[in-house]
C-alpha atoms as a PDB file:
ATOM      1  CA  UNK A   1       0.000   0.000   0.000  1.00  0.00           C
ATOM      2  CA  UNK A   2       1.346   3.234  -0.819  1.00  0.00           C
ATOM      3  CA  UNK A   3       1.951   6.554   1.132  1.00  0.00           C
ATOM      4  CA  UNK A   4      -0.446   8.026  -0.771  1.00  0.00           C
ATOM      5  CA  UNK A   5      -3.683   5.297  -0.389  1.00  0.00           C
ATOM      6  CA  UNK A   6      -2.899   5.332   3.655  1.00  0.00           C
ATOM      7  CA  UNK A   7      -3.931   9.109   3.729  1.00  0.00           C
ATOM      8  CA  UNK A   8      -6.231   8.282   1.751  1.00  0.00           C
ATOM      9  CA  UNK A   9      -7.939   5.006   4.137  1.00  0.00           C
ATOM     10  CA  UNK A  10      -7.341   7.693   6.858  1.00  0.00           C
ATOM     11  CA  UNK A  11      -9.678  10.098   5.434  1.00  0.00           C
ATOM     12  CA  UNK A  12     -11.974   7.969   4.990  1.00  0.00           C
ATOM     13  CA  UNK A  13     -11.779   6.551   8.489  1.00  0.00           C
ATOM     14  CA  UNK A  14     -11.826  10.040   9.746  1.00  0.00           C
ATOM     15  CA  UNK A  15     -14.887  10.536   7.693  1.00  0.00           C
ATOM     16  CA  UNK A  16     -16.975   7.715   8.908  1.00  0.00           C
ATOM     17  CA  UNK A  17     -15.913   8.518  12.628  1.00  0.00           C
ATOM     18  CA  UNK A  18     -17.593  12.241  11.977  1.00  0.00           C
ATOM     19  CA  UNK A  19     -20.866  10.196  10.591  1.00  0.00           C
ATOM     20  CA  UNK A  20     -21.302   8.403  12.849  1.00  0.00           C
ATOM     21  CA  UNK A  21     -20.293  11.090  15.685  1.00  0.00           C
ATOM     22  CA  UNK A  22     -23.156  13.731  14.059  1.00  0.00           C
ATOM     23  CA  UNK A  23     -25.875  10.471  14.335  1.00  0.00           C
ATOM     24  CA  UNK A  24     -24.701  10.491  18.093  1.00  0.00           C
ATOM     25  CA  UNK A  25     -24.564  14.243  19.088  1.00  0.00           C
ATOM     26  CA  UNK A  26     -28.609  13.675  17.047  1.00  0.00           C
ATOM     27  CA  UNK A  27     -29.453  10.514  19.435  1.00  0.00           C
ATOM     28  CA  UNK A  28     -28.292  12.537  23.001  1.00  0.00           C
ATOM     29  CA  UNK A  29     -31.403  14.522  25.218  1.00  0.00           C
ATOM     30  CA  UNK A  30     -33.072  17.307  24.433  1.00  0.00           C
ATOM     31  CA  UNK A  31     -32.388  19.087  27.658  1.00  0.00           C
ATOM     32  CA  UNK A  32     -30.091  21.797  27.676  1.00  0.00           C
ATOM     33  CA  UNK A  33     -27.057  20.514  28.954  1.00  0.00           C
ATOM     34  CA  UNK A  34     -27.037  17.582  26.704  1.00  0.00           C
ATOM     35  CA  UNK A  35     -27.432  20.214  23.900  1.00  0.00           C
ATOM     36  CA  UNK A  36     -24.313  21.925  25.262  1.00  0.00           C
ATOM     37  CA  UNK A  37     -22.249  19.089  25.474  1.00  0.00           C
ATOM     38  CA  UNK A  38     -23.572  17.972  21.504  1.00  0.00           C
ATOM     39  CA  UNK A  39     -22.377  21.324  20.611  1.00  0.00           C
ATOM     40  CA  UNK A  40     -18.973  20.866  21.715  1.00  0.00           C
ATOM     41  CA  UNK A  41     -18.234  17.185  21.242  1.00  0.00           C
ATOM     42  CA  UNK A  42     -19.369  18.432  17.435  1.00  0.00           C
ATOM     43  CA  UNK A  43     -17.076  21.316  17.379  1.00  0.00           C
ATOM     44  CA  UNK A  44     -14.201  19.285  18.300  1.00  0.00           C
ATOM     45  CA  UNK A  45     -15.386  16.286  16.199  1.00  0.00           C
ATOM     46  CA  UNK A  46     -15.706  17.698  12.979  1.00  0.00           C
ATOM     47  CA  UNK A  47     -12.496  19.578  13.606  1.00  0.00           C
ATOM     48  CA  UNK A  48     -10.321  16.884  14.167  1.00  0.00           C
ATOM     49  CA  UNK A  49     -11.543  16.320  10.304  1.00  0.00           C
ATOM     50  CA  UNK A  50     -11.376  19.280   9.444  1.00  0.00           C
ATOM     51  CA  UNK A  51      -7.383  20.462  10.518  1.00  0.00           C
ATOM     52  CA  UNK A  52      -6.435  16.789   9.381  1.00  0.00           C
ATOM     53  CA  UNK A  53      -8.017  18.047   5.539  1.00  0.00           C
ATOM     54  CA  UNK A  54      -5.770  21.142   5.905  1.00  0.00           C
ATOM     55  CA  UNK A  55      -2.215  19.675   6.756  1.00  0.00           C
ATOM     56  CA  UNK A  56      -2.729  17.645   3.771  1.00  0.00           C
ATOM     57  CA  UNK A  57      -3.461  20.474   1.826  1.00  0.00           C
ATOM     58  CA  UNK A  58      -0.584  22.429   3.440  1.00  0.00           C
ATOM     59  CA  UNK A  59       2.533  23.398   1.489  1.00  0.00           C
ATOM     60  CA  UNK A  60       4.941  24.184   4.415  1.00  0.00           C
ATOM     61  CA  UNK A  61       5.864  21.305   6.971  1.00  0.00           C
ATOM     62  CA  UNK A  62       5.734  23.645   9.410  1.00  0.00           C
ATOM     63  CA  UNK A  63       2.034  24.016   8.059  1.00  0.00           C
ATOM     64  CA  UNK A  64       1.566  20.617   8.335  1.00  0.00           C
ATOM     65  CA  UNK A  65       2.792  19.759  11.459  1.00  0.00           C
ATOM     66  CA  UNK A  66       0.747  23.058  12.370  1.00  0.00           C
ATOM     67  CA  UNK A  67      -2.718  21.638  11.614  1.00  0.00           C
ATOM     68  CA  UNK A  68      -1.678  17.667  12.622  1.00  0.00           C
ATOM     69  CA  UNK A  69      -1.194  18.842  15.780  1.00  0.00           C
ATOM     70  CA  UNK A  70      -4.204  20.769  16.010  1.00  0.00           C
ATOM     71  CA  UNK A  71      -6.108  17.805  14.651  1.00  0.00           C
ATOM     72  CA  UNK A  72      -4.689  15.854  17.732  1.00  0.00           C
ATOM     73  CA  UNK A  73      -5.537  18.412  19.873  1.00  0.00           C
ATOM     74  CA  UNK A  74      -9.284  18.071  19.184  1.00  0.00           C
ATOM     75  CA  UNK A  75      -9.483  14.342  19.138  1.00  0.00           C
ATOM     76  CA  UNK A  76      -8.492  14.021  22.331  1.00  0.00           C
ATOM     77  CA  UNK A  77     -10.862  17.508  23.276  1.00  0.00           C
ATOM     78  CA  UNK A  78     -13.341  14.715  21.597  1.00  0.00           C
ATOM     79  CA  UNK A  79     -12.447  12.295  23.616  1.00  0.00           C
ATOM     80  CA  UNK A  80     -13.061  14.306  26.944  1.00  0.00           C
ATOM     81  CA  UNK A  81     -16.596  15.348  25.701  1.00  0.00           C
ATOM     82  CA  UNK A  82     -17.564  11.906  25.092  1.00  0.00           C
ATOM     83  CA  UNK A  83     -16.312  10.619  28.421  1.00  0.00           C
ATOM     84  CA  UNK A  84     -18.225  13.186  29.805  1.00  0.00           C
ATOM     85  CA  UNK A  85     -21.220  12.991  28.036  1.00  0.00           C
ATOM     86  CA  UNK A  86     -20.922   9.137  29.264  1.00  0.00           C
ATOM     87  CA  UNK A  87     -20.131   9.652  32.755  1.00  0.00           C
ATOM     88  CA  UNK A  88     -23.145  11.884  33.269  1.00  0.00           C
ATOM     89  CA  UNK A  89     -25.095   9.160  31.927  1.00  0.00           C
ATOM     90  CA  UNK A  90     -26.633  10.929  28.834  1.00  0.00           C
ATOM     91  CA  UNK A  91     -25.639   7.838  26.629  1.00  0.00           C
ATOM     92  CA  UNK A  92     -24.782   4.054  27.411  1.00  0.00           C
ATOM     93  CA  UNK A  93     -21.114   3.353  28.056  1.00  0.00           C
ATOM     94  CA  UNK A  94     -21.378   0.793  24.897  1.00  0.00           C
ATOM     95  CA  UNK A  95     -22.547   3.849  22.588  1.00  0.00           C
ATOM     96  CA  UNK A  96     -19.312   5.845  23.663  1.00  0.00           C
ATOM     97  CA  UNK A  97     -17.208   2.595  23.957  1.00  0.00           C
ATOM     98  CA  UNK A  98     -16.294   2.407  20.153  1.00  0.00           C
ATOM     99  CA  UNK A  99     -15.862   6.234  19.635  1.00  0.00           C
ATOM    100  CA  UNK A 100     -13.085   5.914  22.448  1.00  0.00           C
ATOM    101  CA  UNK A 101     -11.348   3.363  20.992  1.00  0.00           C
ATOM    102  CA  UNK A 102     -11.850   4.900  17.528  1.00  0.00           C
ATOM    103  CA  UNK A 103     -10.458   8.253  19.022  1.00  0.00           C
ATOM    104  CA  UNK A 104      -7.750   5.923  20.957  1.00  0.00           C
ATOM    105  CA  UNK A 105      -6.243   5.124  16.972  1.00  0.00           C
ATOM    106  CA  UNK A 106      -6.698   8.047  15.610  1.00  0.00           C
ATOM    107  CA  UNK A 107      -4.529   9.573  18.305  1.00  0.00           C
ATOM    108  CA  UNK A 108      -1.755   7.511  18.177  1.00  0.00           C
ATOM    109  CA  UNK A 109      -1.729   7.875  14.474  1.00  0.00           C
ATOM    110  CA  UNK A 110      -1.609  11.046  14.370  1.00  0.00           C
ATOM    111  CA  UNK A 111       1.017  11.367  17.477  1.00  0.00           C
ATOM    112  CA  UNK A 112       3.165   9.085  15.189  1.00  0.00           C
ATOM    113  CA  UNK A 113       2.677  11.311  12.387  1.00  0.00           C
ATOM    114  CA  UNK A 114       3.984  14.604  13.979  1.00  0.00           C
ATOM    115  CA  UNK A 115       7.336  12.776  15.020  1.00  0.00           C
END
Protein backbone atom coordinates (compact mmCIF):
# COMPACT_ATOMS: atom_id res chain seq x y z
CA UNK A 1 0.00 0.00 0.00
CA UNK A 2 1.35 3.23 -0.82
CA UNK A 3 1.95 6.55 1.13
CA UNK A 4 -0.45 8.03 -0.77
CA UNK A 5 -3.68 5.30 -0.39
CA UNK A 6 -2.90 5.33 3.65
CA UNK A 7 -3.93 9.11 3.73
CA UNK A 8 -6.23 8.28 1.75
CA UNK A 9 -7.94 5.01 4.14
CA UNK A 10 -7.34 7.69 6.86
CA UNK A 11 -9.68 10.10 5.43
CA UNK A 12 -11.97 7.97 4.99
CA UNK A 13 -11.78 6.55 8.49
CA UNK A 14 -11.83 10.04 9.75
CA UNK A 15 -14.89 10.54 7.69
CA UNK A 16 -16.97 7.71 8.91
CA UNK A 17 -15.91 8.52 12.63
CA UNK A 18 -17.59 12.24 11.98
CA UNK A 19 -20.87 10.20 10.59
CA UNK A 20 -21.30 8.40 12.85
CA UNK A 21 -20.29 11.09 15.69
CA UNK A 22 -23.16 13.73 14.06
CA UNK A 23 -25.88 10.47 14.33
CA UNK A 24 -24.70 10.49 18.09
CA UNK A 25 -24.56 14.24 19.09
CA UNK A 26 -28.61 13.68 17.05
CA UNK A 27 -29.45 10.51 19.44
CA UNK A 28 -28.29 12.54 23.00
CA UNK A 29 -31.40 14.52 25.22
CA UNK A 30 -33.07 17.31 24.43
CA UNK A 31 -32.39 19.09 27.66
CA UNK A 32 -30.09 21.80 27.68
CA UNK A 33 -27.06 20.51 28.95
CA UNK A 34 -27.04 17.58 26.70
CA UNK A 35 -27.43 20.21 23.90
CA UNK A 36 -24.31 21.92 25.26
CA UNK A 37 -22.25 19.09 25.47
CA UNK A 38 -23.57 17.97 21.50
CA UNK A 39 -22.38 21.32 20.61
CA UNK A 40 -18.97 20.87 21.71
CA UNK A 41 -18.23 17.18 21.24
CA UNK A 42 -19.37 18.43 17.44
CA UNK A 43 -17.08 21.32 17.38
CA UNK A 44 -14.20 19.29 18.30
CA UNK A 45 -15.39 16.29 16.20
CA UNK A 46 -15.71 17.70 12.98
CA UNK A 47 -12.50 19.58 13.61
CA UNK A 48 -10.32 16.88 14.17
CA UNK A 49 -11.54 16.32 10.30
CA UNK A 50 -11.38 19.28 9.44
CA UNK A 51 -7.38 20.46 10.52
CA UNK A 52 -6.44 16.79 9.38
CA UNK A 53 -8.02 18.05 5.54
CA UNK A 54 -5.77 21.14 5.90
CA UNK A 55 -2.21 19.68 6.76
CA UNK A 56 -2.73 17.65 3.77
CA UNK A 57 -3.46 20.47 1.83
CA UNK A 58 -0.58 22.43 3.44
CA UNK A 59 2.53 23.40 1.49
CA UNK A 60 4.94 24.18 4.41
CA UNK A 61 5.86 21.31 6.97
CA UNK A 62 5.73 23.64 9.41
CA UNK A 63 2.03 24.02 8.06
CA UNK A 64 1.57 20.62 8.34
CA UNK A 65 2.79 19.76 11.46
CA UNK A 66 0.75 23.06 12.37
CA UNK A 67 -2.72 21.64 11.61
CA UNK A 68 -1.68 17.67 12.62
CA UNK A 69 -1.19 18.84 15.78
CA UNK A 70 -4.20 20.77 16.01
CA UNK A 71 -6.11 17.81 14.65
CA UNK A 72 -4.69 15.85 17.73
CA UNK A 73 -5.54 18.41 19.87
CA UNK A 74 -9.28 18.07 19.18
CA UNK A 75 -9.48 14.34 19.14
CA UNK A 76 -8.49 14.02 22.33
CA UNK A 77 -10.86 17.51 23.28
CA UNK A 78 -13.34 14.71 21.60
CA UNK A 79 -12.45 12.30 23.62
CA UNK A 80 -13.06 14.31 26.94
CA UNK A 81 -16.60 15.35 25.70
CA UNK A 82 -17.56 11.91 25.09
CA UNK A 83 -16.31 10.62 28.42
CA UNK A 84 -18.23 13.19 29.81
CA UNK A 85 -21.22 12.99 28.04
CA UNK A 86 -20.92 9.14 29.26
CA UNK A 87 -20.13 9.65 32.75
CA UNK A 88 -23.14 11.88 33.27
CA UNK A 89 -25.10 9.16 31.93
CA UNK A 90 -26.63 10.93 28.83
CA UNK A 91 -25.64 7.84 26.63
CA UNK A 92 -24.78 4.05 27.41
CA UNK A 93 -21.11 3.35 28.06
CA UNK A 94 -21.38 0.79 24.90
CA UNK A 95 -22.55 3.85 22.59
CA UNK A 96 -19.31 5.84 23.66
CA UNK A 97 -17.21 2.59 23.96
CA UNK A 98 -16.29 2.41 20.15
CA UNK A 99 -15.86 6.23 19.64
CA UNK A 100 -13.09 5.91 22.45
CA UNK A 101 -11.35 3.36 20.99
CA UNK A 102 -11.85 4.90 17.53
CA UNK A 103 -10.46 8.25 19.02
CA UNK A 104 -7.75 5.92 20.96
CA UNK A 105 -6.24 5.12 16.97
CA UNK A 106 -6.70 8.05 15.61
CA UNK A 107 -4.53 9.57 18.30
CA UNK A 108 -1.75 7.51 18.18
CA UNK A 109 -1.73 7.88 14.47
CA UNK A 110 -1.61 11.05 14.37
CA UNK A 111 1.02 11.37 17.48
CA UNK A 112 3.16 9.08 15.19
CA UNK A 113 2.68 11.31 12.39
CA UNK A 114 3.98 14.60 13.98
CA UNK A 115 7.34 12.78 15.02
Amino acid sequence: MTKETNKGEFRKRLYFLTLKLIEFIDSLPKDNVSQRMGDELFNSGTSVISNYIEATASTTKKDLNSYTIASLKYANECKLWLALVRDSKRAKPEKVKWFLDELDVISKLLASSIK
